[in-house]
N, C-alpha and C. Protein backbone atom coordinates (compact mmCIF):
# COMPACT_ATOMS: atom_id res chain seq x y z
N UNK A 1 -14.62 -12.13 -3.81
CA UNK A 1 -13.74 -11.09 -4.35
C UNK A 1 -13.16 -10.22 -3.23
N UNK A 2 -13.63 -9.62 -2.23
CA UNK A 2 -13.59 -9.29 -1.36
C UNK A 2 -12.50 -9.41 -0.60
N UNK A 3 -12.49 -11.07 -0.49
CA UNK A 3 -11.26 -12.00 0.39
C UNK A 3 -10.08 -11.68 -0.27
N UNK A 4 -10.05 -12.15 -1.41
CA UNK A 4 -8.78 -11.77 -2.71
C UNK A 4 -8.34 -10.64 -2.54
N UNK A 5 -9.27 -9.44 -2.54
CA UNK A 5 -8.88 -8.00 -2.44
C UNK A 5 -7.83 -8.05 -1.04
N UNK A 6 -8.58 -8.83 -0.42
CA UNK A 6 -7.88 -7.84 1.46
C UNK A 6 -6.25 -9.17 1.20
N UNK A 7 -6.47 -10.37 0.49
CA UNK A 7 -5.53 -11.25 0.47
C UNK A 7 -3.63 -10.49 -0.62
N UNK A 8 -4.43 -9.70 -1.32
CA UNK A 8 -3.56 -9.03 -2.48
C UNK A 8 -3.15 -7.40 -2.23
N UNK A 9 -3.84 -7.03 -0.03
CA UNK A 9 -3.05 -5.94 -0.42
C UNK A 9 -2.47 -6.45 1.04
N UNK A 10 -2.44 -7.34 1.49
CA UNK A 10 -1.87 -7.63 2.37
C UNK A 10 -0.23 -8.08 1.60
N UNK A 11 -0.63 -9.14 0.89
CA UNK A 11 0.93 -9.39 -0.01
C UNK A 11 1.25 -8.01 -0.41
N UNK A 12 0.61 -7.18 -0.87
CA UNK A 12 1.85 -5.72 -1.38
C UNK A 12 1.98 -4.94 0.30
N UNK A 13 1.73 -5.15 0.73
CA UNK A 13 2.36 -4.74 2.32
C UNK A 13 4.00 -5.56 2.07
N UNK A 14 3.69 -6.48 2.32
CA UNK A 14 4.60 -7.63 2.54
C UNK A 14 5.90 -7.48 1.93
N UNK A 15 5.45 -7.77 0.61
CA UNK A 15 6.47 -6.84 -0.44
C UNK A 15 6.89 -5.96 -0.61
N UNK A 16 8.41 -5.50 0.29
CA UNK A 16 8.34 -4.07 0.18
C UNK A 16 10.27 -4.29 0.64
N UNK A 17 10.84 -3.37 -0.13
CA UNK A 17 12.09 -3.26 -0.39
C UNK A 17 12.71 -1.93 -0.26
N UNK A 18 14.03 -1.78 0.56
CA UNK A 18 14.51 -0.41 0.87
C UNK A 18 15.40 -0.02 0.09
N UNK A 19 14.91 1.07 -1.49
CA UNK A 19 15.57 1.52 -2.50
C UNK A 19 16.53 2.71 -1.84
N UNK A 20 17.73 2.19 -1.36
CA UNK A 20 18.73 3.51 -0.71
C UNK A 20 19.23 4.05 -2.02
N UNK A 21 19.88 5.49 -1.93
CA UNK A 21 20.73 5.91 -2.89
C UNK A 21 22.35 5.66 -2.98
N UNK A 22 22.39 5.88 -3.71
CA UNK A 22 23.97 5.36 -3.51
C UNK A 22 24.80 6.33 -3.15
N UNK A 23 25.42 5.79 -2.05
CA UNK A 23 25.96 6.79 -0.90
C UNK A 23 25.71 7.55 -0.32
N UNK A 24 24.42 7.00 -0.06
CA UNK A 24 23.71 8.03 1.26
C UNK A 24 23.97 7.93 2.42
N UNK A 25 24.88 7.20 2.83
CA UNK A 25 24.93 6.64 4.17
C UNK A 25 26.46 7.70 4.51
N UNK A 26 27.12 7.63 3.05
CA UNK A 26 28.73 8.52 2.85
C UNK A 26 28.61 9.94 3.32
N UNK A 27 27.69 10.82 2.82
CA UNK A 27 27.57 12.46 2.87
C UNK A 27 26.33 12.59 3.41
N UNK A 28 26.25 13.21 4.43
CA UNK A 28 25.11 14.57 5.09
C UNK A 28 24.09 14.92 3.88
N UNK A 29 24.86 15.37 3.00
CA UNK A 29 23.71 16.12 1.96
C UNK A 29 22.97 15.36 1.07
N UNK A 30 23.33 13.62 0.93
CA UNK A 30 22.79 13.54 0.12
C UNK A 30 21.28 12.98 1.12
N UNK A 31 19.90 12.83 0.66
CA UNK A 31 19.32 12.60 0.90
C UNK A 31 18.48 10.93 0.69
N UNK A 32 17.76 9.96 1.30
CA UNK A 32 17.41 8.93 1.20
C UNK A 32 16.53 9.10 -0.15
N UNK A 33 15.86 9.58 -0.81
CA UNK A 33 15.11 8.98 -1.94
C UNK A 33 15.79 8.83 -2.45
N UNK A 34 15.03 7.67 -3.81
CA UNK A 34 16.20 7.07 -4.62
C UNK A 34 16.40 7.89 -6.11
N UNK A 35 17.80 7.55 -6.07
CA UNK A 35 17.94 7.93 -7.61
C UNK A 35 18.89 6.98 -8.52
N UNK A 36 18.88 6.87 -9.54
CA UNK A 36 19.54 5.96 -10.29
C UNK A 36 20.76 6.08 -10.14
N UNK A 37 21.58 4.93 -10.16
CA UNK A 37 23.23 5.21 -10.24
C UNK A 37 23.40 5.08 -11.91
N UNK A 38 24.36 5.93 -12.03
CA UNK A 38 24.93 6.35 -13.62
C UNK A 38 26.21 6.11 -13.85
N UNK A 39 26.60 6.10 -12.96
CA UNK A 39 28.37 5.66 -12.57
C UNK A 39 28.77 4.96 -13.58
N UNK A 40 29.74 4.27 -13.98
CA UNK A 40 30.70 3.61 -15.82
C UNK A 40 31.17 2.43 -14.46
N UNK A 41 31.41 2.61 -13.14
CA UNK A 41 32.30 1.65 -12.18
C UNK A 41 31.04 1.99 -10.91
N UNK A 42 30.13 1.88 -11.36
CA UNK A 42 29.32 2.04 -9.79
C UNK A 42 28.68 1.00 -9.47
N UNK A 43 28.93 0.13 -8.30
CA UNK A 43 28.59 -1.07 -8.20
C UNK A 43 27.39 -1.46 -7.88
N UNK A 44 26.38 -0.61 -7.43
CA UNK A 44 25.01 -0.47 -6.84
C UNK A 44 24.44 -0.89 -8.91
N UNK A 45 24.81 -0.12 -10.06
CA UNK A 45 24.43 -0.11 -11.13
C UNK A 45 24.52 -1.20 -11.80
N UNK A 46 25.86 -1.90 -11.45
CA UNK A 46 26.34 -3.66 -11.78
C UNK A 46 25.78 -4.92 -10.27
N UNK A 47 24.78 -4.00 -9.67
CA UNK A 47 23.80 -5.09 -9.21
C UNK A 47 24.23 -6.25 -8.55
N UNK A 48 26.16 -5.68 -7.53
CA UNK A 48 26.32 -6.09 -6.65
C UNK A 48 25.14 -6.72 -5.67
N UNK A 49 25.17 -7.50 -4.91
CA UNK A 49 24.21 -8.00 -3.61
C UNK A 49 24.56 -6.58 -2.66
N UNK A 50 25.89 -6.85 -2.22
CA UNK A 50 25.73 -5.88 -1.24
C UNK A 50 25.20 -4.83 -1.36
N UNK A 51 25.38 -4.28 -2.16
CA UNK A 51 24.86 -2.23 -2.64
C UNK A 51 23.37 -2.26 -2.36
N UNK A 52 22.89 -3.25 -2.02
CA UNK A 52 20.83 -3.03 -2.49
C UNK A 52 20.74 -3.33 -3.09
N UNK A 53 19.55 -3.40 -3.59
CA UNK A 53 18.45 -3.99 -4.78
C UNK A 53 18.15 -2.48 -5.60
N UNK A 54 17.76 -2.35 -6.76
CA UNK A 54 17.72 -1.89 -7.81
C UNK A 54 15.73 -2.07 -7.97
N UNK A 55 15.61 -0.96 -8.48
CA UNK A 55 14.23 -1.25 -8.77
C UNK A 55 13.66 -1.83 -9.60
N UNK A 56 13.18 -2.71 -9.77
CA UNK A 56 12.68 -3.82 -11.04
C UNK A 56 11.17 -4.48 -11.16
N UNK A 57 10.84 -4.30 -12.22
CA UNK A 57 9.00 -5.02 -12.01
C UNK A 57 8.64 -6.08 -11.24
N UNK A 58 9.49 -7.12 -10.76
CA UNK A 58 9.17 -7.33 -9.71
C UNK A 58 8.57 -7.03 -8.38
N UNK A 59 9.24 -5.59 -7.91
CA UNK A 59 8.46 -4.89 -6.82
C UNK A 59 7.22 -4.46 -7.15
N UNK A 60 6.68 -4.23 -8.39
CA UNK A 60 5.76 -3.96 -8.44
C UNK A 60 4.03 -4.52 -7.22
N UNK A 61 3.21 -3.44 -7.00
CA UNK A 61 2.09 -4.37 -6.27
C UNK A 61 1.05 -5.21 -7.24
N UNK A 62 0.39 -5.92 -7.25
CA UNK A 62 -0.78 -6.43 -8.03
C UNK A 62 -1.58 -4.97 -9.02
N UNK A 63 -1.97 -5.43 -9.69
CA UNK A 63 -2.94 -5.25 -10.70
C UNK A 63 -3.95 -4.25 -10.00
N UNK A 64 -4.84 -5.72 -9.28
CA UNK A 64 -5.60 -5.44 -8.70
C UNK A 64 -6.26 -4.64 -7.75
N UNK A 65 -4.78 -4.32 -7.24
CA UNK A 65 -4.87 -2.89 -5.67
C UNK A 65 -3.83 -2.28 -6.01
N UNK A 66 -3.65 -2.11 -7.42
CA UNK A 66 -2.55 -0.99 -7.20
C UNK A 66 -3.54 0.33 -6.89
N UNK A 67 -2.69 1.36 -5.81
CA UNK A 67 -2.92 2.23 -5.70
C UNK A 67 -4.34 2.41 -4.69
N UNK A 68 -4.66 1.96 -4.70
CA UNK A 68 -5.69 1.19 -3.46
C UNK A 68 -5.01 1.61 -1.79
N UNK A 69 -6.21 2.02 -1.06
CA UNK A 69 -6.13 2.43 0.53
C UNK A 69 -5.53 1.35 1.10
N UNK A 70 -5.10 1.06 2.23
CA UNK A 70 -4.95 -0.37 2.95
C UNK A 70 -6.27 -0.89 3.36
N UNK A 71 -7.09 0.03 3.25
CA UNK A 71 -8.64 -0.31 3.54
C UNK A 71 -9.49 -0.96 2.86
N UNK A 72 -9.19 -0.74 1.42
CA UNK A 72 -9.65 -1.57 0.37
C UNK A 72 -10.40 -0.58 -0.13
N UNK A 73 -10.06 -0.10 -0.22
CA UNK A 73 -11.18 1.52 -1.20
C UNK A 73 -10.13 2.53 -1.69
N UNK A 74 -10.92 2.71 -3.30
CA UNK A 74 -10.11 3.60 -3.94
C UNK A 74 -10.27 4.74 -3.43
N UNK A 75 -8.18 5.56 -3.00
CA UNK A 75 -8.18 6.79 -2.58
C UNK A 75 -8.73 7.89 -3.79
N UNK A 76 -9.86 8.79 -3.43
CA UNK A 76 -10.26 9.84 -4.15
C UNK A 76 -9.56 11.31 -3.82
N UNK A 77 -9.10 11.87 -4.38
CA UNK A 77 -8.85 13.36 -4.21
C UNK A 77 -10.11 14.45 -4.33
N UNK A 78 -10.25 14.88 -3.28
CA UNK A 78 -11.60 15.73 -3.42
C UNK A 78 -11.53 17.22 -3.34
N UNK A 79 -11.82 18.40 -4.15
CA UNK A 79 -11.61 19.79 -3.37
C UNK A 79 -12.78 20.63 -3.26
N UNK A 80 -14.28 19.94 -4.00
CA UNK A 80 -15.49 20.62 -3.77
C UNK A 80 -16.57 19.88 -3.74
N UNK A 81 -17.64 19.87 -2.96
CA UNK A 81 -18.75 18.77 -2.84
C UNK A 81 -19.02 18.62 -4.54
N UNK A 82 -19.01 19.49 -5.35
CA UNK A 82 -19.64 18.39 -6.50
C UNK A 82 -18.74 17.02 -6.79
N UNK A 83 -17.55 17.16 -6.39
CA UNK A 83 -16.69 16.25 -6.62
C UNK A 83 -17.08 14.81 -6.16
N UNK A 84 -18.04 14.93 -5.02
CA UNK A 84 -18.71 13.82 -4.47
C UNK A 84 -19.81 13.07 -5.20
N UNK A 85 -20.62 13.59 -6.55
CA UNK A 85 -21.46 12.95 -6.83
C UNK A 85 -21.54 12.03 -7.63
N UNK A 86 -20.24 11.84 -8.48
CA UNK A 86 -20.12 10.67 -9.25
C UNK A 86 -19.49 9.66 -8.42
N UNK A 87 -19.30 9.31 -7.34
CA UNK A 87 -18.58 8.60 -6.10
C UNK A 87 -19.50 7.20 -5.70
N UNK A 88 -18.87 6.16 -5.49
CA UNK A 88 -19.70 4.79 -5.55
C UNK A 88 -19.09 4.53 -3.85
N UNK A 89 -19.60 4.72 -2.49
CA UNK A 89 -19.61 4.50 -1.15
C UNK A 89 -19.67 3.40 -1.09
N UNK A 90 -19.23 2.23 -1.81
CA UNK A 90 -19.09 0.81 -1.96
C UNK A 90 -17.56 0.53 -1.95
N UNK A 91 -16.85 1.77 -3.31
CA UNK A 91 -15.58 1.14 -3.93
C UNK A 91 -14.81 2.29 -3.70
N UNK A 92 -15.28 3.60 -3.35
CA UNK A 92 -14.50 5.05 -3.01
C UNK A 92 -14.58 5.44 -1.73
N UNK A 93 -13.51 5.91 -1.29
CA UNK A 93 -13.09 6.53 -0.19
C UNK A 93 -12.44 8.17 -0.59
N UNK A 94 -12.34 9.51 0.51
CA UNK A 94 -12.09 10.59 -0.01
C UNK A 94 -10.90 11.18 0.72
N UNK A 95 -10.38 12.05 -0.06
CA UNK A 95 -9.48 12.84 0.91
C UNK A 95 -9.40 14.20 0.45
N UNK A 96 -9.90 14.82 1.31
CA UNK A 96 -10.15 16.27 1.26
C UNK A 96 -8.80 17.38 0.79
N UNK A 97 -8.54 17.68 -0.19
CA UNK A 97 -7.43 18.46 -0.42
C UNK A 97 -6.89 19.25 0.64
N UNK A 98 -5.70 19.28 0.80
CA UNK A 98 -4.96 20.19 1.88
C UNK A 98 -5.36 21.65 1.50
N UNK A 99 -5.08 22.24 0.48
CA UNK A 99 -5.44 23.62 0.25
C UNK A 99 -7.23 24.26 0.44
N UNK A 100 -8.55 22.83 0.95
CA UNK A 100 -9.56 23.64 1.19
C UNK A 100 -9.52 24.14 2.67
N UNK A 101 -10.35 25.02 2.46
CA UNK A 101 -10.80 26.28 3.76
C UNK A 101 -11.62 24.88 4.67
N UNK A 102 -11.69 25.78 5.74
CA UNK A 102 -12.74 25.42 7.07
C UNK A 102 -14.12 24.85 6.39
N UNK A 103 -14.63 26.01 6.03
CA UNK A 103 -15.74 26.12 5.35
C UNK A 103 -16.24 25.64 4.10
N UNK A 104 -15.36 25.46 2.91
CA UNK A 104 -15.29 24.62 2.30
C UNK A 104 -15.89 22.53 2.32
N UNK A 105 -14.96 22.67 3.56
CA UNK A 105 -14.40 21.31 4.13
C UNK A 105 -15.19 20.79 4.78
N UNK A 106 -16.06 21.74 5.66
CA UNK A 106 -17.32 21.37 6.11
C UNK A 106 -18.40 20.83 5.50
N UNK A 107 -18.50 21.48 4.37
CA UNK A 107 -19.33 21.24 3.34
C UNK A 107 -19.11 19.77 2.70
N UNK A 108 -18.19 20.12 2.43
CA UNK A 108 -17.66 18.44 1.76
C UNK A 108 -18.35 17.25 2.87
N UNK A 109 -17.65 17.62 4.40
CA UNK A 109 -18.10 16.34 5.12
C UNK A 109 -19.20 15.90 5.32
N UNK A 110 -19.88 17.09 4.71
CA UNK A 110 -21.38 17.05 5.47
C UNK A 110 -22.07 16.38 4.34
N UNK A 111 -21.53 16.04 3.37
CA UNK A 111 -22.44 15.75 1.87
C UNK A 111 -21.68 14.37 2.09
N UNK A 112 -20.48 14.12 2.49
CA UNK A 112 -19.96 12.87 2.21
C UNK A 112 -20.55 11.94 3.33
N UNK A 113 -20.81 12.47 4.58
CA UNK A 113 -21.20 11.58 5.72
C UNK A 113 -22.65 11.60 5.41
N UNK A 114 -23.35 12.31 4.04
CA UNK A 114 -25.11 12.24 4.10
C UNK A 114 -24.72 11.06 2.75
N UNK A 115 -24.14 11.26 2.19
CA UNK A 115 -23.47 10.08 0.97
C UNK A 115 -23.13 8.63 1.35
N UNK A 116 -22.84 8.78 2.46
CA UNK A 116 -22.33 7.55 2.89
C UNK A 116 -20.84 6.64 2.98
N UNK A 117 -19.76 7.87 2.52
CA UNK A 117 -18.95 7.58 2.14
C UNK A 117 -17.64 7.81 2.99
N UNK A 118 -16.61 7.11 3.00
CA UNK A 118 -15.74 7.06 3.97
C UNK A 118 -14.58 7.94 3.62
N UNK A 119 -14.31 8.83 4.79
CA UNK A 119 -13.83 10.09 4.63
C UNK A 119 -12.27 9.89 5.83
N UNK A 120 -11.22 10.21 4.58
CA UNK A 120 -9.49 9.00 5.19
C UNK A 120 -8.53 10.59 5.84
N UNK A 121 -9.31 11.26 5.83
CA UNK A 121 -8.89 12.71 6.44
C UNK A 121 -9.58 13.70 7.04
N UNK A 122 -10.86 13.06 8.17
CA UNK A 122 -11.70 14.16 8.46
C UNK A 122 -11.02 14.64 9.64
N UNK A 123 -11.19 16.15 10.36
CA UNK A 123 -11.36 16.91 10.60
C UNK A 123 -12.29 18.11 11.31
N UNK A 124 -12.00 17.91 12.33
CA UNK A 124 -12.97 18.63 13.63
C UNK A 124 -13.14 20.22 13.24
N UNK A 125 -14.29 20.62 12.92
CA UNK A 125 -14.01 22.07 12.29
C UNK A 125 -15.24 22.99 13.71
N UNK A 126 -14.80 23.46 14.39
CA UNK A 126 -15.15 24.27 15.35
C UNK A 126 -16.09 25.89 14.64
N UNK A 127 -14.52 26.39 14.30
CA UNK A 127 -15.09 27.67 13.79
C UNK A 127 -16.37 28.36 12.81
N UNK A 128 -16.71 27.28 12.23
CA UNK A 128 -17.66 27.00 11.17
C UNK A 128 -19.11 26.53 11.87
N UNK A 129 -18.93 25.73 12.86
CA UNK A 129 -20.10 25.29 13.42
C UNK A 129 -20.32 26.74 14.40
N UNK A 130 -19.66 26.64 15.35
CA UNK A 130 -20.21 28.23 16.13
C UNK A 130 -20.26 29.38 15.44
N UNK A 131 -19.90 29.61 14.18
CA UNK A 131 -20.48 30.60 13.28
C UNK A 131 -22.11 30.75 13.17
N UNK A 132 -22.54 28.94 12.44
CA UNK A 132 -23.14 29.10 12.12
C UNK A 132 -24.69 28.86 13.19
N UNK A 133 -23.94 28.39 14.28
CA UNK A 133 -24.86 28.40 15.54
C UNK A 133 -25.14 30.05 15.96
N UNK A 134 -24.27 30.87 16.11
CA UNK A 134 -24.85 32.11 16.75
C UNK A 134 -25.94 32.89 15.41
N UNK A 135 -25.39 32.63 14.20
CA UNK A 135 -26.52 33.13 12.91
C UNK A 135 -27.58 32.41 13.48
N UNK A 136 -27.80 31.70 13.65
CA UNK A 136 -29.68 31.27 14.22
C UNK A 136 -30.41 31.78 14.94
């Protein structure tokens, strides 16, 4: 299973298509994410070749790894160590919310690296350790 896994996110690598907007290349302001053309005469919408590709279930990735790390472990969103204890260090991987503190975050790593679990955003936290070195 394993093999399959790393074989099915390698193909959704693979698979991968550049959804431009239509006429982004024309104006400054408009920006690259995509948005639907709505146009009655817009040729990107009548699925010209030239205009790009159109988004369709086809692009879709597998089943199997959708949403899946390139690592092969499901990305977790984490913002407080309890968040760690229903967590399987087999099939989960974590990522520490942008909005926790130093201190917070410390905490988290320190339960996730005693957990066993692979951590896709750690973070050198200084201030927290020489805090808690001169309290001794």
């Amino acid at each position: 299973m394993a093999d399959e896994k790393k074989r099915l996110i390698r193909v959704r690598t693979q698979k991968s298509a550049n959804f431009s907007r239509d006429g982004e290349g024309k104006k400054k302001k408009l920006k690259k994410t995509w948005r639907r053309p709505r146009g009655l005469h817009n040729k990107q919408r009548l699925q010209k070749k030239a205009k790009g590709p159109l988004p369709t279930p086809g692009y879709g990735s597998p089943v199997a790894v959708r949403g899946m790390h390139p690592s092969g472990f499901r990305d977790i969103l984490v913002f407080n160590p309890g968040d760690l204890d229903t967590l399987d260090p087999d099939q989960d991987a974590i990522r520490i919310g942008g909005s926790v503190g130093d201190r917070k975050r410390a905490l988290i790593q320190e339960k996730a690296v005693s957990a066993g679990l692979k951590i896709l955003n750690p973070k050198e936290i200084r201030r927290v350790v020489e805090e808690d070195a001169e309290d001794d």
